[in-house]
C-alpha atoms as a PDB file:
ATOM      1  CA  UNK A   1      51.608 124.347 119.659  1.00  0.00           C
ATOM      2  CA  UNK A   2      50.788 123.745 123.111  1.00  0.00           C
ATOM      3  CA  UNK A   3      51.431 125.788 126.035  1.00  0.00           C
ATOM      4  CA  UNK A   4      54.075 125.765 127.604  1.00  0.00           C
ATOM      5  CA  UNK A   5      56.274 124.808 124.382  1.00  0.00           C
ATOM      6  CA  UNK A   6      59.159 126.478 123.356  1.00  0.00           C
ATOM      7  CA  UNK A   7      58.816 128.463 119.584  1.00  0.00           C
ATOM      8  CA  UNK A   8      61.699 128.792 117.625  1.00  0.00           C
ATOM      9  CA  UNK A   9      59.829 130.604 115.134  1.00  0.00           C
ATOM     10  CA  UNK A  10      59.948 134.165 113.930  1.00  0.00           C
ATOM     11  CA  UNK A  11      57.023 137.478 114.382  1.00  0.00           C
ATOM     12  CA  UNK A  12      56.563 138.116 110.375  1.00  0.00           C
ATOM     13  CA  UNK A  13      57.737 141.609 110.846  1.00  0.00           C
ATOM     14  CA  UNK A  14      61.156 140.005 112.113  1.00  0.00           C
ATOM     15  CA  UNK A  15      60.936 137.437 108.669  1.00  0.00           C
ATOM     16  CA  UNK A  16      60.258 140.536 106.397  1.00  0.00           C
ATOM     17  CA  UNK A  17      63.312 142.524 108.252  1.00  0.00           C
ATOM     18  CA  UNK A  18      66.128 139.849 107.829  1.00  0.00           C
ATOM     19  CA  UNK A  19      64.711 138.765 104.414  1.00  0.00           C
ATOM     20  CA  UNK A  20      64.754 142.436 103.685  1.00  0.00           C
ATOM     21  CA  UNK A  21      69.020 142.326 105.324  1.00  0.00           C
ATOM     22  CA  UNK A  22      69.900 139.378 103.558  1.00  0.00           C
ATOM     23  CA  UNK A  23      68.355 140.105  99.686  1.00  0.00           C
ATOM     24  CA  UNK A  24      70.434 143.363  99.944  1.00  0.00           C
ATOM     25  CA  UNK A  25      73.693 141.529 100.701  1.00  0.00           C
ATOM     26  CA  UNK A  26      72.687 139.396  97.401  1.00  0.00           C
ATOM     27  CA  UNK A  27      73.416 140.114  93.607  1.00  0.00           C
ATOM     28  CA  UNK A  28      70.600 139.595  91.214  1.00  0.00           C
ATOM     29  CA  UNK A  29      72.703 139.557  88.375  1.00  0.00           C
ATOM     30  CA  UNK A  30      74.046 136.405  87.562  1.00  0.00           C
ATOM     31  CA  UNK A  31      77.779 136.387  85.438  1.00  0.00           C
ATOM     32  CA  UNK A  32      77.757 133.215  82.650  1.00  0.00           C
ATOM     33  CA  UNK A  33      81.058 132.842  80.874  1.00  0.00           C
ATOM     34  CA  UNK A  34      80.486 131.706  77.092  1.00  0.00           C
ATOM     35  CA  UNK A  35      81.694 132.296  73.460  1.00  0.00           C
ATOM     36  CA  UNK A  36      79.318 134.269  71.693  1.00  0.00           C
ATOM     37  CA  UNK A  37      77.286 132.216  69.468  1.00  0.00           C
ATOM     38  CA  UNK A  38      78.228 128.911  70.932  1.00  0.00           C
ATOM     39  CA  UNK A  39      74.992 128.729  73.695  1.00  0.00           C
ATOM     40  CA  UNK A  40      71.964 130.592  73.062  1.00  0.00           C
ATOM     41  CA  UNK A  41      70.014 131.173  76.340  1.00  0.00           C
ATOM     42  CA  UNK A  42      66.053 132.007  76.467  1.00  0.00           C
ATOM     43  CA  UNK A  43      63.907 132.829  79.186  1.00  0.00           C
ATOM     44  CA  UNK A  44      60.539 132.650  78.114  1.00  0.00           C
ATOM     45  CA  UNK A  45      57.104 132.550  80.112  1.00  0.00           C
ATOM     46  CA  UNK A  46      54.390 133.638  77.613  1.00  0.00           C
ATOM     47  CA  UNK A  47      52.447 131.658  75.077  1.00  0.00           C
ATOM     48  CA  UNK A  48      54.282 129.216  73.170  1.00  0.00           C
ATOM     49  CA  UNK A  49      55.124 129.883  68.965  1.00  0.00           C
ATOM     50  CA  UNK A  50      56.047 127.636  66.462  1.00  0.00           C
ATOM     51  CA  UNK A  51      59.423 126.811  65.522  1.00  0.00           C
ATOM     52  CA  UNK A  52      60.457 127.600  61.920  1.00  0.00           C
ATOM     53  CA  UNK A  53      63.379 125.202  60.823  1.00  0.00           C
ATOM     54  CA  UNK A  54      65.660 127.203  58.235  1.00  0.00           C
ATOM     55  CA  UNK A  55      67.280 124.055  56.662  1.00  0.00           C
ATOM     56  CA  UNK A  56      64.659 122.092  56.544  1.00  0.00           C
ATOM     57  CA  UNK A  57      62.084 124.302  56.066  1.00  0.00           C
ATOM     58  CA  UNK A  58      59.709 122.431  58.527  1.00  0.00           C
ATOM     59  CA  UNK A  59      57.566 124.268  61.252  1.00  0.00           C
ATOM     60  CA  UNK A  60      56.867 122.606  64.610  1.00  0.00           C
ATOM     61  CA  UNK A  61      53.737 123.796  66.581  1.00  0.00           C
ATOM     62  CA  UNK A  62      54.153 123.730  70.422  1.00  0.00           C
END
């Protein structure tokens, strides 16, 4: 930026204080309406494992 030029930009201590204002006004919970059994939902960052199909009895490696 040049002098003279107009910032519209924030001092990080004024980013970390209205970051800090807004996150408290926010849930971190998030509500999902299902029927039991009908979804399953995973959340998984590790290592990958291999998939064991019941039926079938077939195993998939990632």
């Amino acid at each position: 930026m040049n002098v003279g030029q107009s910032c519209s930009c924030y001092r990080y201590s004024l980013y970390c204080e209205l970051f800090h204002h807004w996150r408290r006004k926010k849930s971190v919970v998030i509500r999902q309406q299902h029927t039991p059994g009908a979804k399953a939902f995973i959340d998984w960052g590790g290592a990958m494992f291999p998939i064991d199909y019941r039926h079938s009895r077939a195993v998939r490696q990632p």
